[in-house]
N, C-alpha and C. Protein backbone atom coordinates (compact mmCIF):
# COMPACT_ATOMS: atom_id res chain seq x y z
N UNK A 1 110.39 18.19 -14.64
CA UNK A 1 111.72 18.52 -14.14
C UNK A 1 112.31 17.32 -13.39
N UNK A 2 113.55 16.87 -13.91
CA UNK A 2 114.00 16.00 -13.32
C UNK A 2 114.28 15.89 -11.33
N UNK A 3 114.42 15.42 -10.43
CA UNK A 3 114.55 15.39 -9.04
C UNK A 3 115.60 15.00 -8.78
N UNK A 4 115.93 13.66 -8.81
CA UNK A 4 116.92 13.22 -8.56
C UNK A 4 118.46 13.94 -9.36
N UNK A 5 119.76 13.58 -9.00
CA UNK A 5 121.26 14.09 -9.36
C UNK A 5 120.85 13.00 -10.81
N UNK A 6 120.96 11.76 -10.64
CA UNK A 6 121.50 11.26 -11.87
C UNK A 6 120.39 11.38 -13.32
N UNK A 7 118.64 12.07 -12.72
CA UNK A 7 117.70 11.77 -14.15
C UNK A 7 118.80 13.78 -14.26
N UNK A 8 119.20 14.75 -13.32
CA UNK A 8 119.70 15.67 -14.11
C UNK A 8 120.95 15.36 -15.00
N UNK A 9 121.99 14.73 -14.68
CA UNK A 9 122.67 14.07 -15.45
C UNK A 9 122.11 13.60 -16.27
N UNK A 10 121.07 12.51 -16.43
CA UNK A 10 120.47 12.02 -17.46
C UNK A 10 120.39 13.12 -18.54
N UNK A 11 119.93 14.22 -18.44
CA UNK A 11 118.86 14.92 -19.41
C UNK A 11 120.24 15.46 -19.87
N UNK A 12 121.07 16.12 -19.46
CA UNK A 12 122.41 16.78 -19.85
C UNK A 12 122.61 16.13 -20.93
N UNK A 13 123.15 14.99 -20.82
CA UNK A 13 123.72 13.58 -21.16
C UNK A 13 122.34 13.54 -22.79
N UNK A 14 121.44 13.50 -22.36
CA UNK A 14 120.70 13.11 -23.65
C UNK A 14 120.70 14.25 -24.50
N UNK A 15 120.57 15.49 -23.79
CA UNK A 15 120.58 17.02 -25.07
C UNK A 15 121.81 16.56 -25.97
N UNK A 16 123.12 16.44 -25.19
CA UNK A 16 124.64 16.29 -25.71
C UNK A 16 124.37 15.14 -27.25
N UNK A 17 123.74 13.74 -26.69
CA UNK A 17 123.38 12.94 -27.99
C UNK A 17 122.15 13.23 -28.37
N UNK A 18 121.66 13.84 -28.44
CA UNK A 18 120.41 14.21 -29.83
C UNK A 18 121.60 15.15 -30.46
N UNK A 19 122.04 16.20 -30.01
CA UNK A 19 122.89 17.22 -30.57
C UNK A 19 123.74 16.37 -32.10
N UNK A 20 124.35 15.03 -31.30
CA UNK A 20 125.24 14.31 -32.29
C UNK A 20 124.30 13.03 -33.23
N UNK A 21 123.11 12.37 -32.92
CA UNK A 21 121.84 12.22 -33.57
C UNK A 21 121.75 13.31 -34.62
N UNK A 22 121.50 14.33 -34.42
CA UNK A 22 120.98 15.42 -35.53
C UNK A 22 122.34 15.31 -36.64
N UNK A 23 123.20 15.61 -36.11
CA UNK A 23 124.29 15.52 -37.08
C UNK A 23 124.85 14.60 -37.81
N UNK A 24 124.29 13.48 -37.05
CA UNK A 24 124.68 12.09 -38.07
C UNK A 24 123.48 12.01 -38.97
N UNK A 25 122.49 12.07 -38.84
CA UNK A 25 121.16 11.68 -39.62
C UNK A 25 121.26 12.58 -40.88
N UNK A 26 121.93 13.89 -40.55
CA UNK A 26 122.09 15.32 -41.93
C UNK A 26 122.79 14.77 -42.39
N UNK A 27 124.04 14.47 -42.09
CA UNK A 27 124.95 13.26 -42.89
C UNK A 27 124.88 12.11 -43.73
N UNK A 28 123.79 11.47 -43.15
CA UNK A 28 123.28 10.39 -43.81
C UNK A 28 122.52 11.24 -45.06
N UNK A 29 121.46 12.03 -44.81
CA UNK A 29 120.33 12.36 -45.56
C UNK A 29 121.35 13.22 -46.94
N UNK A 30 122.63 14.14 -46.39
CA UNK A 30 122.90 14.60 -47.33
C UNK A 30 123.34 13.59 -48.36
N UNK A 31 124.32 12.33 -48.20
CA UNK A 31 124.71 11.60 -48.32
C UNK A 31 123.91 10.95 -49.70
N UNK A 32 122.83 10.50 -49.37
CA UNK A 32 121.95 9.99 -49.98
C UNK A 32 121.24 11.44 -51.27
N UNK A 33 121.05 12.08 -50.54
CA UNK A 33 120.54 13.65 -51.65
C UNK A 33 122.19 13.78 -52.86
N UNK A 34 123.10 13.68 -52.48
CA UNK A 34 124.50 13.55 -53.03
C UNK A 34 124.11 12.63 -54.46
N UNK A 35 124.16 11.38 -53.73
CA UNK A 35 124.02 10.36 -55.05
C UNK A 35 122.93 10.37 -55.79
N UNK A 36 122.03 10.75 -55.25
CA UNK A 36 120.44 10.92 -56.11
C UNK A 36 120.61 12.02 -57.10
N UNK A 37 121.78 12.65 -56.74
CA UNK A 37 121.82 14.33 -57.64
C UNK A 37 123.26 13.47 -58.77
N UNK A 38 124.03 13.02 -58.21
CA UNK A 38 125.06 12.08 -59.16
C UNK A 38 124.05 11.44 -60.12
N UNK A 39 123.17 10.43 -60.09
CA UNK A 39 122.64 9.48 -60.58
C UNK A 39 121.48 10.47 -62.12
N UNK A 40 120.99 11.60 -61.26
CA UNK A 40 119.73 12.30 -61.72
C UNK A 40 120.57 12.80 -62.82
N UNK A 41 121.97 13.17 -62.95
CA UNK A 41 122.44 14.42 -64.10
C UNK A 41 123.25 13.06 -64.63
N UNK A 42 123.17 11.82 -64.87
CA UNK A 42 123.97 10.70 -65.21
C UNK A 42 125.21 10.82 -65.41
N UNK A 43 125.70 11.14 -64.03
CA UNK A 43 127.14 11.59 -64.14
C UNK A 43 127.81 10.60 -63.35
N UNK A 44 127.83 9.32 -64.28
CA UNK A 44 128.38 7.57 -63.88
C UNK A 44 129.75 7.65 -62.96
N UNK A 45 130.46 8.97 -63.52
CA UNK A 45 131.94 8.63 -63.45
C UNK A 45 132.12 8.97 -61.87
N UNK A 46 131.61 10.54 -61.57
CA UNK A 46 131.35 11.11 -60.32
C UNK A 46 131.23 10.33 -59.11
N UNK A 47 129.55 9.47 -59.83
CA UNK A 47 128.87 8.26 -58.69
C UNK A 47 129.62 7.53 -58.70
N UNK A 48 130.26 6.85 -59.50
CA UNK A 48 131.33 5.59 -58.85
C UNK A 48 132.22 6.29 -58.05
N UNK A 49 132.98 7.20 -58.67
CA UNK A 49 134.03 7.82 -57.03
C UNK A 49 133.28 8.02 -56.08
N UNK A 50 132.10 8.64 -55.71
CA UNK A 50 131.89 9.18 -54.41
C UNK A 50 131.15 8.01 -53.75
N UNK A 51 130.57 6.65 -54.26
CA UNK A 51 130.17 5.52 -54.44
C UNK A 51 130.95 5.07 -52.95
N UNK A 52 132.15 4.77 -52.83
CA UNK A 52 132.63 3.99 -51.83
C UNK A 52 132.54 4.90 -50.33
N UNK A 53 132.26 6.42 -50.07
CA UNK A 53 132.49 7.72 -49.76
C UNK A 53 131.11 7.42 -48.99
N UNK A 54 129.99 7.53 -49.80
CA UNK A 54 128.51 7.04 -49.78
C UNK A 54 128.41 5.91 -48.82
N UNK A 55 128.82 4.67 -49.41
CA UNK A 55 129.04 3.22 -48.20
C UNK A 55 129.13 3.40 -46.95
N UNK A 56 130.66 4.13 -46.93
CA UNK A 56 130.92 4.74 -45.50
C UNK A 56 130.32 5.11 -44.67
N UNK A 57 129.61 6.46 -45.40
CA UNK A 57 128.77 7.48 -44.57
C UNK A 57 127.74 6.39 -43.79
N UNK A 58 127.12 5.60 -45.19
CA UNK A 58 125.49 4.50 -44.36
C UNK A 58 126.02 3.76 -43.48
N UNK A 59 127.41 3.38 -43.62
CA UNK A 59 127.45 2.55 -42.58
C UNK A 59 127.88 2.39 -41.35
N UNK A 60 128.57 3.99 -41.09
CA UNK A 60 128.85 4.28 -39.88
C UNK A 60 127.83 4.78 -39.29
N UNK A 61 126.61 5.57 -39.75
CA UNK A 61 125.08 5.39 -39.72
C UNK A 61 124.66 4.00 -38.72
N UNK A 62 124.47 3.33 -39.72
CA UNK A 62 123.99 2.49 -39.47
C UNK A 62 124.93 2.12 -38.02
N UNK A 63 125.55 1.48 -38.02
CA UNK A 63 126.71 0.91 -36.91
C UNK A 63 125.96 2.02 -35.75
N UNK A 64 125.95 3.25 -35.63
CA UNK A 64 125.35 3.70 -34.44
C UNK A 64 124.11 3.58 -34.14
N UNK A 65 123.35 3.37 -34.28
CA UNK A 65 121.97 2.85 -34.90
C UNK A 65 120.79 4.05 -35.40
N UNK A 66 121.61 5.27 -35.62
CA UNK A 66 120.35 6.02 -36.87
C UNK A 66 119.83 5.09 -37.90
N UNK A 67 119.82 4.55 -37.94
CA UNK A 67 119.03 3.96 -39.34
C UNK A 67 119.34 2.26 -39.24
N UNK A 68 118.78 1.70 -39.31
CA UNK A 68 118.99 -0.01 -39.29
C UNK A 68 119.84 -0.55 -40.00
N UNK A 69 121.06 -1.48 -40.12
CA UNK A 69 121.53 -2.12 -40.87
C UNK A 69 121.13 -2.42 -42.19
N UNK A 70 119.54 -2.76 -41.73
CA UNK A 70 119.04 -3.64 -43.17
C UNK A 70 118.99 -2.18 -44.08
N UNK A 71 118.50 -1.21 -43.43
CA UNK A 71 118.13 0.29 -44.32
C UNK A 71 119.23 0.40 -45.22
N UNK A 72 120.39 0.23 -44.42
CA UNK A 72 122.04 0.99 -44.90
C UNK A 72 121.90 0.18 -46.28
N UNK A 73 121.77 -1.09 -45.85
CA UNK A 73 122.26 -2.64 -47.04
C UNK A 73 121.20 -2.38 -48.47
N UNK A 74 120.26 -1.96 -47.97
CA UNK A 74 119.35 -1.71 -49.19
C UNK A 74 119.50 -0.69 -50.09
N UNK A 75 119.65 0.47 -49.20
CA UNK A 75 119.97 1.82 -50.10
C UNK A 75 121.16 1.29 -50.73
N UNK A 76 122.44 0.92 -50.67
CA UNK A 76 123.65 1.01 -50.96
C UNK A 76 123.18 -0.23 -52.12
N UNK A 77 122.37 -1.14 -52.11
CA UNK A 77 122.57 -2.25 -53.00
C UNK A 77 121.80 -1.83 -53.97
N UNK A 78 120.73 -1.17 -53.81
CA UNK A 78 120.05 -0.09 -54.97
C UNK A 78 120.91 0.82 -55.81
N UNK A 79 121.75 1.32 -55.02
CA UNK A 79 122.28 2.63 -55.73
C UNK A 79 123.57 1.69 -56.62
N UNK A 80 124.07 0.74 -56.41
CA UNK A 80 125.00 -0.15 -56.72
C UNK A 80 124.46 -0.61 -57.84
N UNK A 81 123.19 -0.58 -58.34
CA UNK A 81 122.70 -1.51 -59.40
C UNK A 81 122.50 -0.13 -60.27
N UNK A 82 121.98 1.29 -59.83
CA UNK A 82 121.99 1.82 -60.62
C UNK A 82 123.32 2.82 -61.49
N UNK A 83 123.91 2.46 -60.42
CA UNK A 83 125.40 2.62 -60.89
C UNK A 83 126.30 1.73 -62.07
N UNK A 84 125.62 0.76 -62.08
CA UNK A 84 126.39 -0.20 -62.82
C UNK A 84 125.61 -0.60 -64.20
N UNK A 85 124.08 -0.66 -64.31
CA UNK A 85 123.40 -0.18 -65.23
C UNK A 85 123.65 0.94 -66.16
């Protein structure tokens, strides 16, 4: 149990961002389950539209730091090759 005013603030303060953590990471994960389900039924036309949609999502991800830059750059440059293949 926190003692001090500001570790109770603290803990407030951290429930509030895991709360928005959880919701960005489902975002990401759906994100990624999205294009894997585009790619799996080879539905090229779909994945290129939702393609730039996808970017977004990793990289505002990423930018908060759920997931590393380099993570975002890889998935997206993977899915980019199988898109274009």
């Amino acid at each position: 149990m926190p003692n001090t005013k500001s570790a109770i603030r603290r803990v407030r303060r951290v429930k509030k961002q895991t709360q928005v953590n959880r919701i960005r990471k489902s975002k990401y994960k759906n994100a990624v389950k999205e294009m894997e389900q585009l790619i799996k039924a080879k539905d090229k036309e779909k994945a290129k539209k939702y393609f730039s949609k996808f970017q977004s999502i990793l990289m505002q991800v990423a930018k908060t730091g759920i997931i590393e830059k380099n993570t975002a750059s890889r998935k997206i440059s993977k899915i980019s090759k199988k898109i274009s293949s």
